[in-house]
C-alpha atoms as a PDB file:
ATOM      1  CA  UNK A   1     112.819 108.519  88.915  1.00  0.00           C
ATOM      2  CA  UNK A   2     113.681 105.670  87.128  1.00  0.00           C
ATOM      3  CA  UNK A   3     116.530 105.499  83.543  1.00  0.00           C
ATOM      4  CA  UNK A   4     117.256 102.288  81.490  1.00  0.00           C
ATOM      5  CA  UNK A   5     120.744 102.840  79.968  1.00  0.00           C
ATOM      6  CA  UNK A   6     121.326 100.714  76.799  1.00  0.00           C
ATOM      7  CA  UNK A   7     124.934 100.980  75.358  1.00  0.00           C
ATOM      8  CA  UNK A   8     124.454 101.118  72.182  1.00  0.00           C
ATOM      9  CA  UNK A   9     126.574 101.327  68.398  1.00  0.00           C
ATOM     10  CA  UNK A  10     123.982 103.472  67.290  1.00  0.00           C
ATOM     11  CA  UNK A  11     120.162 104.740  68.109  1.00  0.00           C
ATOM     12  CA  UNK A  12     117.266 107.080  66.512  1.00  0.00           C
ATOM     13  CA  UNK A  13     113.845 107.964  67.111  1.00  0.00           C
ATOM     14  CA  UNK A  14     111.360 109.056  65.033  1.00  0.00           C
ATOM     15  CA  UNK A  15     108.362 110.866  65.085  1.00  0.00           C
ATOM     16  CA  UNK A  16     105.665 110.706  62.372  1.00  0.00           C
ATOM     17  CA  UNK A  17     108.360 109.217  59.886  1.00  0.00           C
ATOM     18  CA  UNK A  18     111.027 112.275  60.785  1.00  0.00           C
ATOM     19  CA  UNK A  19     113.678 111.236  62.586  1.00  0.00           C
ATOM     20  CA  UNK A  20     114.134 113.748  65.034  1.00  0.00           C
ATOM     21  CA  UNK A  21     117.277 113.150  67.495  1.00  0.00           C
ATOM     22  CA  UNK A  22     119.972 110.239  66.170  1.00  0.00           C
ATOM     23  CA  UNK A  23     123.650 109.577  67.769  1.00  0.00           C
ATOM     24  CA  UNK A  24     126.080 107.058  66.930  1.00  0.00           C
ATOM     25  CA  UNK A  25     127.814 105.137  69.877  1.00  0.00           C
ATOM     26  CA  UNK A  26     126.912 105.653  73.303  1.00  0.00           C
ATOM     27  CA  UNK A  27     123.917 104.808  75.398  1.00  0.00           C
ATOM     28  CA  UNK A  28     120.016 105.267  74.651  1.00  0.00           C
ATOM     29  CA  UNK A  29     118.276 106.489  78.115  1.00  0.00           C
ATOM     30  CA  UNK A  30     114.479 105.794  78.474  1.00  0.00           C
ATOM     31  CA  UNK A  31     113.458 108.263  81.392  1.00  0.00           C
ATOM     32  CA  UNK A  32     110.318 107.961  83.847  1.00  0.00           C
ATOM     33  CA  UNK A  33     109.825 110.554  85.809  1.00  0.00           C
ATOM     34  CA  UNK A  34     107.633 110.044  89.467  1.00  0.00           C
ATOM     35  CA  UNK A  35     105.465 111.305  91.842  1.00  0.00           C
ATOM     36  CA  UNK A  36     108.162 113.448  93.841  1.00  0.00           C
ATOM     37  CA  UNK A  37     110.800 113.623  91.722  1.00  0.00           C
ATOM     38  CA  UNK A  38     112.575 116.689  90.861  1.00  0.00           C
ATOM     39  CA  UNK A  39     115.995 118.492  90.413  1.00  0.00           C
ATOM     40  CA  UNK A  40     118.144 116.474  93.116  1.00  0.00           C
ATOM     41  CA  UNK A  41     117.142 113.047  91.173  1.00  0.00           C
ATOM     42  CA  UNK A  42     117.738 114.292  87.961  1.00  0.00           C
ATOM     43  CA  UNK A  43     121.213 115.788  88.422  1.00  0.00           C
ATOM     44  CA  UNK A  44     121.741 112.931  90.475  1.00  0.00           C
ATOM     45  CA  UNK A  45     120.743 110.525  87.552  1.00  0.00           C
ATOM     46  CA  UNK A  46     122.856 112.563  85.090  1.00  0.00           C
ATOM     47  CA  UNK A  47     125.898 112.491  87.313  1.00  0.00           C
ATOM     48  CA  UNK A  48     125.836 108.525  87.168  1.00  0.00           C
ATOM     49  CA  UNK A  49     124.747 108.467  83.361  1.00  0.00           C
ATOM     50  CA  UNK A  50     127.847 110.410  82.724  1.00  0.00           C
ATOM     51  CA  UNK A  51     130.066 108.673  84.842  1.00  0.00           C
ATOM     52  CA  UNK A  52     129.308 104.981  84.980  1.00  0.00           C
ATOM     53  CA  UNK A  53     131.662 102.738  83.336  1.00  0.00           C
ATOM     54  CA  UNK A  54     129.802 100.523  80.737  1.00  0.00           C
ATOM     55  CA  UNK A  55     132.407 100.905  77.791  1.00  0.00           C
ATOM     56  CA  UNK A  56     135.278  99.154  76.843  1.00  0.00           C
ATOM     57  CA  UNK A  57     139.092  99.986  78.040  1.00  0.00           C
ATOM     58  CA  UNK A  58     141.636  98.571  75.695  1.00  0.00           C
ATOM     59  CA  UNK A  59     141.465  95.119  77.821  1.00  0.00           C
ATOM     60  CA  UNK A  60     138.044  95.051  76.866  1.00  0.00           C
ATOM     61  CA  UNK A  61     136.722  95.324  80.447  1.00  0.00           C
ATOM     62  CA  UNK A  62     134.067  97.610  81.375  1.00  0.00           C
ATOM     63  CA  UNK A  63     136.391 100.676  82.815  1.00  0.00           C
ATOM     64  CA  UNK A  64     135.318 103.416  80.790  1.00  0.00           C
ATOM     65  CA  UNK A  65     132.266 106.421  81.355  1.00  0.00           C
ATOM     66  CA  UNK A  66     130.300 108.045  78.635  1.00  0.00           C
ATOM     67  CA  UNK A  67     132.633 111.248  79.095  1.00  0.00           C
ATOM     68  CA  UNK A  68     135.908 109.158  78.157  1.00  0.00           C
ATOM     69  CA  UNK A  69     134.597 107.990  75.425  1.00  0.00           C
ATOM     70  CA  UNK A  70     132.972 111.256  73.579  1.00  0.00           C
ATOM     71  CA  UNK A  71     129.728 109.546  73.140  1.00  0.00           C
ATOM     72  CA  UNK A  72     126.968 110.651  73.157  1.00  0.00           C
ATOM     73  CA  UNK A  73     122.788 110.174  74.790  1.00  0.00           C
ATOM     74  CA  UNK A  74     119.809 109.698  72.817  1.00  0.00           C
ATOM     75  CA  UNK A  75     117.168 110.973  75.812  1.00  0.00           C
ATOM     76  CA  UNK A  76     113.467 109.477  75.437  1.00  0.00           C
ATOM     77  CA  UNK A  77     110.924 110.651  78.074  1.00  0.00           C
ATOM     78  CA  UNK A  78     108.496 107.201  78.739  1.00  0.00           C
ATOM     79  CA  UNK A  79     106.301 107.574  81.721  1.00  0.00           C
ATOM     80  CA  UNK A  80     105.539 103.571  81.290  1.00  0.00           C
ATOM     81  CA  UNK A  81     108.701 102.744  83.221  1.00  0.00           C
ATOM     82  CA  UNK A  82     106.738 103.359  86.235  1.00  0.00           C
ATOM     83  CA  UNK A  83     103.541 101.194  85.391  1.00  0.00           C
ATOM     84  CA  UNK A  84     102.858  99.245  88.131  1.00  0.00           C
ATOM     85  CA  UNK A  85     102.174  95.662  86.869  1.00  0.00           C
ATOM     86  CA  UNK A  86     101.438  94.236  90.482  1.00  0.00           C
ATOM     87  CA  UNK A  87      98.196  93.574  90.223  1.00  0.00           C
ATOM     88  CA  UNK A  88      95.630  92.286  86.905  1.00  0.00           C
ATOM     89  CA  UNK A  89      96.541  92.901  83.562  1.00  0.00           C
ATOM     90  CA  UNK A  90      96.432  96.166  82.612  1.00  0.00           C
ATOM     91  CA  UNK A  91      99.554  98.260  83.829  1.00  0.00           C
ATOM     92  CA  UNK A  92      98.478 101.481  86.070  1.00  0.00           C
ATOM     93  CA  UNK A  93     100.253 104.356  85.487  1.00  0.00           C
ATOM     94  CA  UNK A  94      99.560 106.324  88.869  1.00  0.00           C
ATOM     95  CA  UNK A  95     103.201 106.455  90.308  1.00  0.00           C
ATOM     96  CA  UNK A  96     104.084 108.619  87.293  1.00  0.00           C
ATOM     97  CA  UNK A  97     104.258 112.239  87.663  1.00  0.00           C
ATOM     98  CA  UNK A  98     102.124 114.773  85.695  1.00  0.00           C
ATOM     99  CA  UNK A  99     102.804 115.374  82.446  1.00  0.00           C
ATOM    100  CA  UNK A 100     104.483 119.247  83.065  1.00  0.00           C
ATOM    101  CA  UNK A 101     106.218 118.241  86.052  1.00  0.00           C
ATOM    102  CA  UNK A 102     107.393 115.029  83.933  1.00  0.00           C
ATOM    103  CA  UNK A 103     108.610 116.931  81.100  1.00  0.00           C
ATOM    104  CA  UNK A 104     110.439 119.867  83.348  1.00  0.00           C
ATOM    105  CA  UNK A 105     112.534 117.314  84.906  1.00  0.00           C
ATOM    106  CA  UNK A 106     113.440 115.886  81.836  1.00  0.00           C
ATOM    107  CA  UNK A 107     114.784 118.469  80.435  1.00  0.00           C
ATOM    108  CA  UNK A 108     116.800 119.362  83.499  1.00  0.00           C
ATOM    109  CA  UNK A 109     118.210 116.089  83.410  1.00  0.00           C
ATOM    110  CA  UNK A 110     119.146 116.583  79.631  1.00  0.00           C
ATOM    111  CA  UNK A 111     120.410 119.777  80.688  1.00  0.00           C
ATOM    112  CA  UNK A 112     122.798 118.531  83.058  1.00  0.00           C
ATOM    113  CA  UNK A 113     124.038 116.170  80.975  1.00  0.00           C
ATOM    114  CA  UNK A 114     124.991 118.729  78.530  1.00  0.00           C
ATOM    115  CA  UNK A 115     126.429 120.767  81.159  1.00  0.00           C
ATOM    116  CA  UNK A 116     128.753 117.513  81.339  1.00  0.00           C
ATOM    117  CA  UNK A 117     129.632 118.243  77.927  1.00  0.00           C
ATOM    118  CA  UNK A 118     127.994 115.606  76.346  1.00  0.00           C
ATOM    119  CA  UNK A 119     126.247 115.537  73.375  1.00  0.00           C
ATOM    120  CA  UNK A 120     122.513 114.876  74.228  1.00  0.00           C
ATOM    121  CA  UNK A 121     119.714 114.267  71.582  1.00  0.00           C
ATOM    122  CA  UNK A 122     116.575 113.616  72.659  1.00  0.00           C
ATOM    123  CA  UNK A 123     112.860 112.546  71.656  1.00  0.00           C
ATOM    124  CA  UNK A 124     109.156 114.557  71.911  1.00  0.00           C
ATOM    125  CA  UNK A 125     107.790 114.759  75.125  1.00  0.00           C
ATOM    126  CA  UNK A 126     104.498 112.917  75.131  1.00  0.00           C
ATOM    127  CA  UNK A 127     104.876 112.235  71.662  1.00  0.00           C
ATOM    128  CA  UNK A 128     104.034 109.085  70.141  1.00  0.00           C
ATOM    129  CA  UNK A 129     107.809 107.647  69.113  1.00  0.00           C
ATOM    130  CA  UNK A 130     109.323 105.024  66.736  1.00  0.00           C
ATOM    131  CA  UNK A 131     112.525 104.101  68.628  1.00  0.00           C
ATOM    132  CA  UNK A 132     115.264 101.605  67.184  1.00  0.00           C
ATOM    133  CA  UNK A 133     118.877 100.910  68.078  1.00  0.00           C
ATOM    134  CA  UNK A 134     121.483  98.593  67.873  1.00  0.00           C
ATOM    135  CA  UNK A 135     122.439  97.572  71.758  1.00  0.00           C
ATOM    136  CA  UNK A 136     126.302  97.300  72.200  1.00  0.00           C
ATOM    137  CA  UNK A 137     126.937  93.834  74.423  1.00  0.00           C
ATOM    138  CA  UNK A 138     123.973  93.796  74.922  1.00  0.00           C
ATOM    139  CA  UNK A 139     124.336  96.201  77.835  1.00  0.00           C
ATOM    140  CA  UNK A 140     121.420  97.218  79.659  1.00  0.00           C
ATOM    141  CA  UNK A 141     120.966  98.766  83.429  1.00  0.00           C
ATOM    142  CA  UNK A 142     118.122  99.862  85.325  1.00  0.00           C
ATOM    143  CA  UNK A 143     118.716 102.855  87.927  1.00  0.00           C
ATOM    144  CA  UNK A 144     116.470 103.486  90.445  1.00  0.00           C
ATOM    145  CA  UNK A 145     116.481 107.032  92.414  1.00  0.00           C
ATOM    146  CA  UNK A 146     114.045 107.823  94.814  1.00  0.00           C
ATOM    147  CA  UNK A 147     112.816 111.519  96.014  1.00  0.00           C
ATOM    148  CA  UNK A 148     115.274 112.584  98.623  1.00  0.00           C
ATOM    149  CA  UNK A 149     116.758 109.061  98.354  1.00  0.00           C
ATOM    150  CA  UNK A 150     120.309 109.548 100.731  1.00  0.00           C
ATOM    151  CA  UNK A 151     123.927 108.096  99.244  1.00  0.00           C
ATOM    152  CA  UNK A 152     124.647 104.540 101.013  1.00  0.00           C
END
């Protein structure tokens, strides 16, 4: 499984010219789901979404997690994080998982976010999306988490 976290002032998606999911500050996650992936790497992924200190403390260093700050996730499923780009020109797509596996551990992961207490708005699954936002920093992170992958 594989998230991008952008911090960001404010974010939206849209879907046939109707927005459907918008927040104000806190972090836009693009989520691609993989061959293997499930529960464990989801909650996992959730955990560190909601808990990894990207905002600003009143020093303005980085020492503050999505759940100090009461912000909130715009969620957007995109199986192209996982396009392999290795090889040619055209990007394949086989490391991603099938589309009902892909969307069930999606909305786990949303779910556990909102477990957190956090305020999660999300895209359509599969849909075809018009997503803008204005990145905070910029601030930007890719997180990796393999099937099974153990805690170092």
């Amino acid at each position: 499984m594989r998230i991008v976290i952008q911090r960001v002032s404010q974010a939206r998606v849209e879907v046939q010219g109707r927005v459907v999911g918008k927040i104000d500050q806190g972090v836009m996650v693009l989520v691609g789901v993989g061959h293997g992936d499930g529960e464990p790497e989801a909650k996992w992924l959730a955990e560190k979404t909601s808990q990894l200190r990207i905002f600003p403390d009143e020093q303005g260093k980085m020492n503050r997690a999505l759940t100090d700050t009461g912000g909130s996730v715009l969620a957007i499923s995109q199986f192209t994080l996982l396009g392999d780009c290795r090889r040619g020109r055209r990007p394949g797509f086989t490391d991603a998982a099938e589309p009902k596996v892909a969307n069930e551990v999606y909305q786990f992961y949303m779910a556990c976010l909102r477990d957190r207490g956090i305020r999660v708005e999300q895209g359509i699954f599969a849909a075809d999306m018009q997503v803008s936002l204005t990145n905070d920093g910029p601030v930007t992170l890719v997180i990796d988490r393999l099937p099974q992958q153990q805690e170092v």
